[in-house]
PDB file of N, CA and C in Angstrom:
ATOM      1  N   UNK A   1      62.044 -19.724 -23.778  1.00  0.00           N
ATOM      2  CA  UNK A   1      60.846 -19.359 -23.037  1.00  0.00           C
ATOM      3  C   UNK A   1      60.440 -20.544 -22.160  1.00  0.00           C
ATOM      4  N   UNK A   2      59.737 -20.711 -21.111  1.00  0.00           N
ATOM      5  CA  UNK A   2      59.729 -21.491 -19.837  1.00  0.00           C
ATOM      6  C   UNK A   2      57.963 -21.618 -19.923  1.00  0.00           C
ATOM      7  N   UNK A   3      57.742 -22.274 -19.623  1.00  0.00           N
ATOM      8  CA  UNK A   3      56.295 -22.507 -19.754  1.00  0.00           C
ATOM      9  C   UNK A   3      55.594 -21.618 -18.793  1.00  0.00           C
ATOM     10  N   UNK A   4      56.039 -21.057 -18.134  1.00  0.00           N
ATOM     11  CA  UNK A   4      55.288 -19.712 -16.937  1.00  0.00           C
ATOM     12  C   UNK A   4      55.666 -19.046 -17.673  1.00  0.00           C
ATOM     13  N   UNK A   5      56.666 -18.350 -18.652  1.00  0.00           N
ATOM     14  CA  UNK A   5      56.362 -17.581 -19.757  1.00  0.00           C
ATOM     15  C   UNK A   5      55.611 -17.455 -20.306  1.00  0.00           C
ATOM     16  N   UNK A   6      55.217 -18.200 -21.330  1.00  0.00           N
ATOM     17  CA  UNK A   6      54.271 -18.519 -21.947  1.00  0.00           C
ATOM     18  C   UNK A   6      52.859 -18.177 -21.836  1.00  0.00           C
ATOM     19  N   UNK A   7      52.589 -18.810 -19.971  1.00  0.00           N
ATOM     20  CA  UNK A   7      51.775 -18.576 -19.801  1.00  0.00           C
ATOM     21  C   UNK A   7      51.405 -17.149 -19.323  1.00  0.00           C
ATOM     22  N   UNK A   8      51.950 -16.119 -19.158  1.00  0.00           N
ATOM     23  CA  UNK A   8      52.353 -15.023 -18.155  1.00  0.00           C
ATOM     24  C   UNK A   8      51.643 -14.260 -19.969  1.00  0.00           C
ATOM     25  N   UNK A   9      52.423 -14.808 -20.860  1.00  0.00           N
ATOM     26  CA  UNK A   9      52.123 -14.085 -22.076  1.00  0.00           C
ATOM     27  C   UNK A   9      50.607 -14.186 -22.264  1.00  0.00           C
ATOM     28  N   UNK A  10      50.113 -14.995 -22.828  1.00  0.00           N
ATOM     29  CA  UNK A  10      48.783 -15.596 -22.878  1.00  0.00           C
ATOM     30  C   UNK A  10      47.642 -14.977 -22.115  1.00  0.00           C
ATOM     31  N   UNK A  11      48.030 -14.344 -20.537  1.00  0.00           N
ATOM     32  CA  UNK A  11      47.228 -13.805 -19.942  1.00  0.00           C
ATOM     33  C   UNK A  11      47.395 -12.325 -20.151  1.00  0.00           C
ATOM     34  N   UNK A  12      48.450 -11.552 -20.838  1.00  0.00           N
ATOM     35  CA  UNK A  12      48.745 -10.432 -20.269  1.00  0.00           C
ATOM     36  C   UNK A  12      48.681  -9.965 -22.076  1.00  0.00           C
ATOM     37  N   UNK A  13      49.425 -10.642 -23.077  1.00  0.00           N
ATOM     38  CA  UNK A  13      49.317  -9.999 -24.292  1.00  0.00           C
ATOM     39  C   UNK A  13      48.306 -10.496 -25.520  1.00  0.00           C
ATOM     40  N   UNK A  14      47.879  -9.119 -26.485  1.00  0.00           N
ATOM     41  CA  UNK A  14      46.825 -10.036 -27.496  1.00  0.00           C
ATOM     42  C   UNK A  14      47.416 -10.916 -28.423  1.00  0.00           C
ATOM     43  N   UNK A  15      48.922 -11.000 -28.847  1.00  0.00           N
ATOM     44  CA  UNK A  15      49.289 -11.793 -29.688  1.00  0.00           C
ATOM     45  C   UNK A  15      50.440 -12.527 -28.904  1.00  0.00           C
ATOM     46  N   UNK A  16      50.196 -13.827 -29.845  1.00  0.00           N
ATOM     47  CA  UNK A  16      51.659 -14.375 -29.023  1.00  0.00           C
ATOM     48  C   UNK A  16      53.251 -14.181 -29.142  1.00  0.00           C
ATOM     49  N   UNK A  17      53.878 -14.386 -28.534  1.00  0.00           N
ATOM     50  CA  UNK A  17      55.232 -13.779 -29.005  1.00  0.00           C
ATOM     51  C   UNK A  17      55.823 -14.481 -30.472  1.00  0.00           C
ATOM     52  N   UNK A  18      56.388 -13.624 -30.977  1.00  0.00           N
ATOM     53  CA  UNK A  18      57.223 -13.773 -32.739  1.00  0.00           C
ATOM     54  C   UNK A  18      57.991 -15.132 -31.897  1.00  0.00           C
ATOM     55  N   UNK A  19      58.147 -15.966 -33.076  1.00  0.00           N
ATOM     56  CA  UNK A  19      59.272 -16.762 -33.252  1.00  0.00           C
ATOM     57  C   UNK A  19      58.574 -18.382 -32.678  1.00  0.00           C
ATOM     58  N   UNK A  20      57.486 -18.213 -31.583  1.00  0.00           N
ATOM     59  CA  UNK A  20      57.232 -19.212 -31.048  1.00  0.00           C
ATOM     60  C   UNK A  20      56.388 -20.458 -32.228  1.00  0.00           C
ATOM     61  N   UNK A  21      57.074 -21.771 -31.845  1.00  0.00           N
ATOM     62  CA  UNK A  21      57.159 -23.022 -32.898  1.00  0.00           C
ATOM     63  C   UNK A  21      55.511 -22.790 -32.744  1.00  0.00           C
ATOM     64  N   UNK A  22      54.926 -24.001 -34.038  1.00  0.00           N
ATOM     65  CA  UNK A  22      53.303 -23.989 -34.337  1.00  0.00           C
ATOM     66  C   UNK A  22      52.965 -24.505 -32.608  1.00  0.00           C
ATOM     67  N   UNK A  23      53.415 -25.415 -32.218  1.00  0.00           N
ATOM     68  CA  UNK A  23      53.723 -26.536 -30.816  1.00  0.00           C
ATOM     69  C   UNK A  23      52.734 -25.357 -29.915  1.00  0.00           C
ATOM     70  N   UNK A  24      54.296 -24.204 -29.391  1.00  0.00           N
ATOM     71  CA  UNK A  24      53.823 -23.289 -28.370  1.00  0.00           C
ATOM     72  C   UNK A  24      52.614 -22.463 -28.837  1.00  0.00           C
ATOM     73  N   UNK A  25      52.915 -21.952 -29.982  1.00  0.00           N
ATOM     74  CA  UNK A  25      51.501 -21.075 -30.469  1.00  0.00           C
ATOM     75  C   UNK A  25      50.092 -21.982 -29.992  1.00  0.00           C
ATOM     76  N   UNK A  26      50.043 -23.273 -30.068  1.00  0.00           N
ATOM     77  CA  UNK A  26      48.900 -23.604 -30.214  1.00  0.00           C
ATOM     78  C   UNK A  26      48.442 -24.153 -28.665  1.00  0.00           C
ATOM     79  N   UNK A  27      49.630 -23.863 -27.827  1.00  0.00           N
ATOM     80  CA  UNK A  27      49.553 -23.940 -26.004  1.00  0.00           C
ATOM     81  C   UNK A  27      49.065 -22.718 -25.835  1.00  0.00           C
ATOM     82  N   UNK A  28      49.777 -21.200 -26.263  1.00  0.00           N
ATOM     83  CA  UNK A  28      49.618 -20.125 -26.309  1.00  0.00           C
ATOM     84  C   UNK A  28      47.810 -19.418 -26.176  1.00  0.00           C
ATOM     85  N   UNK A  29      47.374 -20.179 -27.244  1.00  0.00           N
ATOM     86  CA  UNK A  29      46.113 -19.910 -27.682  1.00  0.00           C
ATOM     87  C   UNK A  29      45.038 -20.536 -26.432  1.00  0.00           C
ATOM     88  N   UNK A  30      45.390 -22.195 -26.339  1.00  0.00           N
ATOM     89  CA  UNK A  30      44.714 -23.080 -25.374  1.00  0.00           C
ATOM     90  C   UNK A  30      44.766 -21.219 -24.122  1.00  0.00           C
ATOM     91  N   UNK A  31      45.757 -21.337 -23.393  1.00  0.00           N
ATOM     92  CA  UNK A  31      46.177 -20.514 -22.453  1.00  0.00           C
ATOM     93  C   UNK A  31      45.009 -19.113 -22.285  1.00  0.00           C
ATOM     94  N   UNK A  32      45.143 -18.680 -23.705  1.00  0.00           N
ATOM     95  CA  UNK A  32      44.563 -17.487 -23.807  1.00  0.00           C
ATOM     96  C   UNK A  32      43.021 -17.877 -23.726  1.00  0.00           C
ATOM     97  N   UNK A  33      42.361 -19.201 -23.869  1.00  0.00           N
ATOM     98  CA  UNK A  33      41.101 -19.132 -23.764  1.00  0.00           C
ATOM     99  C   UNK A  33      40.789 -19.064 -25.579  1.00  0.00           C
ATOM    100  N   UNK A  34      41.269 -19.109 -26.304  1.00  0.00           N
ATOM    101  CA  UNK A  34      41.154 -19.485 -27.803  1.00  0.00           C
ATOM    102  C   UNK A  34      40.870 -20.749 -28.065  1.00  0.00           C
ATOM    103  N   UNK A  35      40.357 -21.370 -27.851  1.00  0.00           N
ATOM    104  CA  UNK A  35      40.052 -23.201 -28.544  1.00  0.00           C
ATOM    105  C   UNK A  35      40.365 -22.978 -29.651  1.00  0.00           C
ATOM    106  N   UNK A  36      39.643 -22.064 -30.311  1.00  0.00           N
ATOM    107  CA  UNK A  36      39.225 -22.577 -32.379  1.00  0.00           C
ATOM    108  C   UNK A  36      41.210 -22.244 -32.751  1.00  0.00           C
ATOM    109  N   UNK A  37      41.330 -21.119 -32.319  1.00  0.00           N
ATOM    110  CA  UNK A  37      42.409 -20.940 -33.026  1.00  0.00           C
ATOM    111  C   UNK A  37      43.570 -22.200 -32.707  1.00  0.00           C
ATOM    112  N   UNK A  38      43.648 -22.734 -31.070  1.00  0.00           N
ATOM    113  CA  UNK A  38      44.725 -23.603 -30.848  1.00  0.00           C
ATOM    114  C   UNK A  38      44.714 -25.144 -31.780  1.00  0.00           C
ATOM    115  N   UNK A  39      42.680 -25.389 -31.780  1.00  0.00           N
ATOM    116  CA  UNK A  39      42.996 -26.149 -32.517  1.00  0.00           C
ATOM    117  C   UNK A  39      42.935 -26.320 -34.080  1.00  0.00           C
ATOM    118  N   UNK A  40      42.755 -25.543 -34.685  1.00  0.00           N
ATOM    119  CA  UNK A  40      43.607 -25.250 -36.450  1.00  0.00           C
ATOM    120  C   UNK A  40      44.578 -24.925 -36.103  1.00  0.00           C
ATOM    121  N   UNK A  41      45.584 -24.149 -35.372  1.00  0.00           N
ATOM    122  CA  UNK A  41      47.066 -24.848 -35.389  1.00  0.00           C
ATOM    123  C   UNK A  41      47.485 -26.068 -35.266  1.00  0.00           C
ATOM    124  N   UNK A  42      46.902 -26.656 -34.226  1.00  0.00           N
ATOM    125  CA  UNK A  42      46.928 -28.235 -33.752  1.00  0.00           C
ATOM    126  C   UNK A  42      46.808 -29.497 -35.078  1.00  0.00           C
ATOM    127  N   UNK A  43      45.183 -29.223 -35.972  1.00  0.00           N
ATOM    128  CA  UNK A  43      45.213 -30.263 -37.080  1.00  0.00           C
ATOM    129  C   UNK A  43      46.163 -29.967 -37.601  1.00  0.00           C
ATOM    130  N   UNK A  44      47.087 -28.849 -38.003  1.00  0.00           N
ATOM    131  CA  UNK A  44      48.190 -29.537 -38.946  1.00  0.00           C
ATOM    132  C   UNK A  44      49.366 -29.669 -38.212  1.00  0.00           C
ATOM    133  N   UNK A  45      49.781 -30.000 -37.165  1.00  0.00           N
ATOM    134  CA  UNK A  45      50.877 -30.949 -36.656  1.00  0.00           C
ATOM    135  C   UNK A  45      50.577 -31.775 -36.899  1.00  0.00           C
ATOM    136  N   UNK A  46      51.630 -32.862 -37.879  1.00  0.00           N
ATOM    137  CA  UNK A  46      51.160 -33.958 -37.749  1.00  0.00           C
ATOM    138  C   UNK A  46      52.509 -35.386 -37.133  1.00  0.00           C
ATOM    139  N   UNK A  47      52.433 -34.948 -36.000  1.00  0.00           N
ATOM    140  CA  UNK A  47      53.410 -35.755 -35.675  1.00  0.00           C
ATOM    141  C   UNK A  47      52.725 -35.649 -34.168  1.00  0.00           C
ATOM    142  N   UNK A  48      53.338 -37.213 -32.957  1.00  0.00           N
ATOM    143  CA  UNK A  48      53.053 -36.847 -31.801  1.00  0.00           C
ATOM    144  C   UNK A  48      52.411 -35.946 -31.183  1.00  0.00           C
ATOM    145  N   UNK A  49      53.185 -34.941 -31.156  1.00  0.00           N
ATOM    146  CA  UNK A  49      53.040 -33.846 -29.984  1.00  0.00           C
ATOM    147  C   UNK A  49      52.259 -33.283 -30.747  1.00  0.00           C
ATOM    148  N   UNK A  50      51.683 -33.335 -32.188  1.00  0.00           N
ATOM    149  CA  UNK A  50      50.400 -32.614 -32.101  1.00  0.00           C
ATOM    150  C   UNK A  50      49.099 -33.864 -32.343  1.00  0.00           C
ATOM    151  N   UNK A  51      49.339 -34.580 -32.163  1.00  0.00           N
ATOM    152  CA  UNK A  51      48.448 -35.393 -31.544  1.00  0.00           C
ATOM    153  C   UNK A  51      48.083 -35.275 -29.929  1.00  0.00           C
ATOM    154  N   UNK A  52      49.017 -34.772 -29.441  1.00  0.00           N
ATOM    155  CA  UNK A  52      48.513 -35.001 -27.882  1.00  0.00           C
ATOM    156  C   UNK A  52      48.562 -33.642 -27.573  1.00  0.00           C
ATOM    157  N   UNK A  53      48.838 -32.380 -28.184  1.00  0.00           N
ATOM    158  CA  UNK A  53      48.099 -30.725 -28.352  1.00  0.00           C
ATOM    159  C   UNK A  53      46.483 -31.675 -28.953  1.00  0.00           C
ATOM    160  N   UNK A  54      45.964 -31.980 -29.501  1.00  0.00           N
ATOM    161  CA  UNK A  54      44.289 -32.546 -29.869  1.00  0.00           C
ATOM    162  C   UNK A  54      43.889 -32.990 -28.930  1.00  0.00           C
ATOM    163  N   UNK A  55      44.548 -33.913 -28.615  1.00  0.00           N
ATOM    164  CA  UNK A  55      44.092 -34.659 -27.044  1.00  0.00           C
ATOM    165  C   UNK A  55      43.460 -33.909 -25.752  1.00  0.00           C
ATOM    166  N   UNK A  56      44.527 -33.585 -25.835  1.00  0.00           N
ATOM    167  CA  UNK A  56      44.617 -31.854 -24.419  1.00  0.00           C
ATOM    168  C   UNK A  56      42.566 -30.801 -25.007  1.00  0.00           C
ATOM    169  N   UNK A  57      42.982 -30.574 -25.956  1.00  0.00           N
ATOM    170  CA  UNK A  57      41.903 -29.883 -26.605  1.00  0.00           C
ATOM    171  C   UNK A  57      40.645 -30.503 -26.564  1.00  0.00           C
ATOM    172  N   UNK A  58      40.644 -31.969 -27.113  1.00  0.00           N
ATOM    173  CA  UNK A  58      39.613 -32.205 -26.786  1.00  0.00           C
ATOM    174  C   UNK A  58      39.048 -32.928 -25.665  1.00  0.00           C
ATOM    175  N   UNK A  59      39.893 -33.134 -24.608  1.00  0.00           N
ATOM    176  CA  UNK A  59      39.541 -32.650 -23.052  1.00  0.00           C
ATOM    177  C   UNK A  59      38.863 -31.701 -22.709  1.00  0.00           C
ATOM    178  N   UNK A  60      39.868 -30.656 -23.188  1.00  0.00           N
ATOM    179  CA  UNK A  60      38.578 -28.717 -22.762  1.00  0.00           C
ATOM    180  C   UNK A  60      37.635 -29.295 -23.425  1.00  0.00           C
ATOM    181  N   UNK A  61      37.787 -29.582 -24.404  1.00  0.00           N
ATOM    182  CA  UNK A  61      36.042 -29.422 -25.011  1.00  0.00           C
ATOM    183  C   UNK A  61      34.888 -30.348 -24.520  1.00  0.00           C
ATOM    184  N   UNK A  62      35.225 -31.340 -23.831  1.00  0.00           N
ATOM    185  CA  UNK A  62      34.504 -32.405 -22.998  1.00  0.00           C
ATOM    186  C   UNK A  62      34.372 -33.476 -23.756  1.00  0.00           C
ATOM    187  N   UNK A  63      35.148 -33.753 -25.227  1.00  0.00           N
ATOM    188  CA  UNK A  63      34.538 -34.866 -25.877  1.00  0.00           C
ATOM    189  C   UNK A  63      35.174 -35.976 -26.030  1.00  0.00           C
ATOM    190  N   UNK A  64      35.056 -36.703 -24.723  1.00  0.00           N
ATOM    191  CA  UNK A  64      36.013 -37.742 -23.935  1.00  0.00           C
ATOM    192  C   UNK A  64      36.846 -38.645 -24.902  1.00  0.00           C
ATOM    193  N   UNK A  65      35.611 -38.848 -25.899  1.00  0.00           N
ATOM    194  CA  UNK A  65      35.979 -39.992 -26.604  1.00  0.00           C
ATOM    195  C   UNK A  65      37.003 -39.711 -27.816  1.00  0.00           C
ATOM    196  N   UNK A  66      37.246 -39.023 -28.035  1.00  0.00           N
ATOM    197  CA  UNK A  66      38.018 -37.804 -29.219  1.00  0.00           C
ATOM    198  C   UNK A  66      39.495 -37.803 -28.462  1.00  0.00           C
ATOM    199  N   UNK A  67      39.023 -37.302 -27.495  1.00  0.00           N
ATOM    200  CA  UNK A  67      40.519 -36.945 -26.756  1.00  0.00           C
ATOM    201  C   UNK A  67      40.984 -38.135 -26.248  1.00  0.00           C
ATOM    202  N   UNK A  68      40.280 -39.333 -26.051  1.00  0.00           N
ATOM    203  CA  UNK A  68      41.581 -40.745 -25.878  1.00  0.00           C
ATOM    204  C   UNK A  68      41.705 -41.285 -26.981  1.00  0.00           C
ATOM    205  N   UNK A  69      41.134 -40.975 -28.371  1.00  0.00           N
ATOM    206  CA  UNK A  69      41.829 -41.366 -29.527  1.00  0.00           C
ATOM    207  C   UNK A  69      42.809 -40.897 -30.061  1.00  0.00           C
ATOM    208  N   UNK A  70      42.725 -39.438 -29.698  1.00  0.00           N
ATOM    209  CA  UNK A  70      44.455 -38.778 -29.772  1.00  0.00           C
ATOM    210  C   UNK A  70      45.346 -39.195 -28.604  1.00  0.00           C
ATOM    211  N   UNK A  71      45.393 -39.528 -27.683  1.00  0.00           N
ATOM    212  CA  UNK A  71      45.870 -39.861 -26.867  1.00  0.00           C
ATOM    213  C   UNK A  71      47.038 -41.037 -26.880  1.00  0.00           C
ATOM    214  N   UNK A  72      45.681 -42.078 -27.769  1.00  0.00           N
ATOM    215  CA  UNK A  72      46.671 -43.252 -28.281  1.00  0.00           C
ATOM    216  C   UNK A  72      47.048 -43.176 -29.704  1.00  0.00           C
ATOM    217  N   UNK A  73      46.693 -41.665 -30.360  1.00  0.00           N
ATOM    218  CA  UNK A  73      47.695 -42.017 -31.269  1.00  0.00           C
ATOM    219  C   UNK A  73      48.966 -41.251 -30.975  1.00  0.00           C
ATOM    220  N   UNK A  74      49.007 -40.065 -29.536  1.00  0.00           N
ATOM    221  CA  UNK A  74      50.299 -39.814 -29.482  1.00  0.00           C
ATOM    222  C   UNK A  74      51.018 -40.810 -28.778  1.00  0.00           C
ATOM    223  N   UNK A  75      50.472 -41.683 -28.211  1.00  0.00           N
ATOM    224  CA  UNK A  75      51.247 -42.663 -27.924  1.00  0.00           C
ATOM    225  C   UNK A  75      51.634 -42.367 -26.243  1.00  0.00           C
ATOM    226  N   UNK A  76      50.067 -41.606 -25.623  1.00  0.00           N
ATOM    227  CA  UNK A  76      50.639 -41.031 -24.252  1.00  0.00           C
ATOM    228  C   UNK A  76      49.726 -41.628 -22.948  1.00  0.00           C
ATOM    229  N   UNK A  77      49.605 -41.839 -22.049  1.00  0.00           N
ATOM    230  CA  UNK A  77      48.149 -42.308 -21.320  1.00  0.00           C
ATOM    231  C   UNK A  77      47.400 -41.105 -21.361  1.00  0.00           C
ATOM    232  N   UNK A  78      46.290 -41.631 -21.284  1.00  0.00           N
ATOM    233  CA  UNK A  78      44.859 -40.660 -21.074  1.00  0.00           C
ATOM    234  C   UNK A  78      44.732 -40.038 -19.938  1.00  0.00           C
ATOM    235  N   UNK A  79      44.159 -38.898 -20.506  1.00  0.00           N
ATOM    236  CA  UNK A  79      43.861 -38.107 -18.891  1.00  0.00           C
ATOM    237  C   UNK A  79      42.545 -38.030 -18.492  1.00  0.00           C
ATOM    238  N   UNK A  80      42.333 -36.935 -17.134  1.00  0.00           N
ATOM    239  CA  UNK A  80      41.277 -36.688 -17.680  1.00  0.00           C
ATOM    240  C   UNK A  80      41.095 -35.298 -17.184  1.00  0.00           C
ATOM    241  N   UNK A  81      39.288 -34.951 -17.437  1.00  0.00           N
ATOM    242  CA  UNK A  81      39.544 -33.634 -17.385  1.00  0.00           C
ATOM    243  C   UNK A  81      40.096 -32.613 -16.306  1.00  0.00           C
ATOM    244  N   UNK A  82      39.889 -33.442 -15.227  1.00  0.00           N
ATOM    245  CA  UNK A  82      40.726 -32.522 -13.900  1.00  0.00           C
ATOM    246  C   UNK A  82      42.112 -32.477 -14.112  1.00  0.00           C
ATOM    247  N   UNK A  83      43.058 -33.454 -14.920  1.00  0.00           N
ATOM    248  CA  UNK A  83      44.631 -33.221 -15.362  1.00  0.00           C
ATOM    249  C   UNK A  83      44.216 -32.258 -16.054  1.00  0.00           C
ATOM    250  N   UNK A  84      43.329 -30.957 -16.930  1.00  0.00           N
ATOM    251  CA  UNK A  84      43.854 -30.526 -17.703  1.00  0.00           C
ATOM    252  C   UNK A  84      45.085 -29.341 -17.509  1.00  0.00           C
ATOM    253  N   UNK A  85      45.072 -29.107 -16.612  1.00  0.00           N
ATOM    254  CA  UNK A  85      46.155 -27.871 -16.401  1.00  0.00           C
ATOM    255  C   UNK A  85      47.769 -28.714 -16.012  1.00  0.00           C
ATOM    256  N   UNK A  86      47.778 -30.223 -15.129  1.00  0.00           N
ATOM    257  CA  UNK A  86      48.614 -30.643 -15.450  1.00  0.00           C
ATOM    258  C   UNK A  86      49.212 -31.112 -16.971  1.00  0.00           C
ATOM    259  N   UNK A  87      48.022 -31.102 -17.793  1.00  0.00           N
ATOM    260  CA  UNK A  87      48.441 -32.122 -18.842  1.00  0.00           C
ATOM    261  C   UNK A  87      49.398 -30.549 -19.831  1.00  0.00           C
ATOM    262  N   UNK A  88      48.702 -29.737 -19.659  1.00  0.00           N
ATOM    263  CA  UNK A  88      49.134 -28.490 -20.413  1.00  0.00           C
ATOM    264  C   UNK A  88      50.397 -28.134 -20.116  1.00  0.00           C
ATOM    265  N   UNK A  89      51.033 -28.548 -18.515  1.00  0.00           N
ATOM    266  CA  UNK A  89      52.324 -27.851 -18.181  1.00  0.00           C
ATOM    267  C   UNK A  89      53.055 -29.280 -18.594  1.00  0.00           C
ATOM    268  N   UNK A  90      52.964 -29.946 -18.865  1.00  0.00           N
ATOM    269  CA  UNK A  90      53.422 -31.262 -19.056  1.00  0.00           C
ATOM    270  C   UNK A  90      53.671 -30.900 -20.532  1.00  0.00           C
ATOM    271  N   UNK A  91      52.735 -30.716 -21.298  1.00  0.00           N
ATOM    272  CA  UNK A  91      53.203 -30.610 -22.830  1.00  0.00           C
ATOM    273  C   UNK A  91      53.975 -29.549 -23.131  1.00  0.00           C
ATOM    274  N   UNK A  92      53.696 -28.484 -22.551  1.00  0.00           N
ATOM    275  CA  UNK A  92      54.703 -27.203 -22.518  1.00  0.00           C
ATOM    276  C   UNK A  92      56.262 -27.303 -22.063  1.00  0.00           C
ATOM    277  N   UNK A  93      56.435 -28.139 -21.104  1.00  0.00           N
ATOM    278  CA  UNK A  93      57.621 -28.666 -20.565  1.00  0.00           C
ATOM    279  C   UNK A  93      58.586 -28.996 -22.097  1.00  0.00           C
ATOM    280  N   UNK A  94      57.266 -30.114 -22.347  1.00  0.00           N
ATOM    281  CA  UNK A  94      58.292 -31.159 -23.690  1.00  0.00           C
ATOM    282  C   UNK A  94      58.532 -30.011 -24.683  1.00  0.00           C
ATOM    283  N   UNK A  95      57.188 -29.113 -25.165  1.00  0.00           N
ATOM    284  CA  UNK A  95      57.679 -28.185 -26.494  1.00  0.00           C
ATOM    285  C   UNK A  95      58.786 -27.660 -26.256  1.00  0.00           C
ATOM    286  N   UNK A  96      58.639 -26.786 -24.896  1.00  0.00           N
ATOM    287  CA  UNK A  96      59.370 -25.139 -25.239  1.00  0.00           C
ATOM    288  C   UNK A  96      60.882 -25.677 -24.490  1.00  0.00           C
ATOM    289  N   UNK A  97      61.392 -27.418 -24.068  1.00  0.00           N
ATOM    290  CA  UNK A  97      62.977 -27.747 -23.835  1.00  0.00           C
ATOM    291  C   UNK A  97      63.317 -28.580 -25.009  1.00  0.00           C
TER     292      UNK A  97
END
């Protein structure tokens, strides 16, 4: 799946597609306009990339200071909130290759 997949899904279906890793599900959700759900998928990654799925999240949510502490613990530079749609195709890139 290609990250315009993904996203094509997100806008068009109520569930996300079978098979997709916790990673995409929790882009999936961001996509769909779900916060709560993307991020309880998100706390239990606990590696990188779901450190910087938190990051991303707590960008949308505006709480600056939250989201550059995940930031440096994924080990990524900070964004800010106008990257958020870059930062999303950026993480989608890394999950779904």
């Amino acid at each position: 799946m290609t990250p315009a997949q993904l996203k094509a899904s997100a806008q068009a279906d109520s569930q996300p597609p079978r098979g997709l890793s916790h990673e995409a599900q929790s882009l999936w959700f961001i996509k769909k306009g779900d916060w709560e759900s993307a991020h309880n998928i998100a706390q239990d990654i606990e590696t990188p990339i779901g450190s910087w799925l938190h990051a991303l999240l707590h960008l949308i949510e505006g709480d600056l200071g939250n989201a550059r502490y995940w930031f440096v613990e994924a080990g990524r530079p900070v964004k800010k909130p106008s990257q958020i749609d870059e930062l999303w195709d950026e993480i989608a890139e890394e999950v779904l290759n």
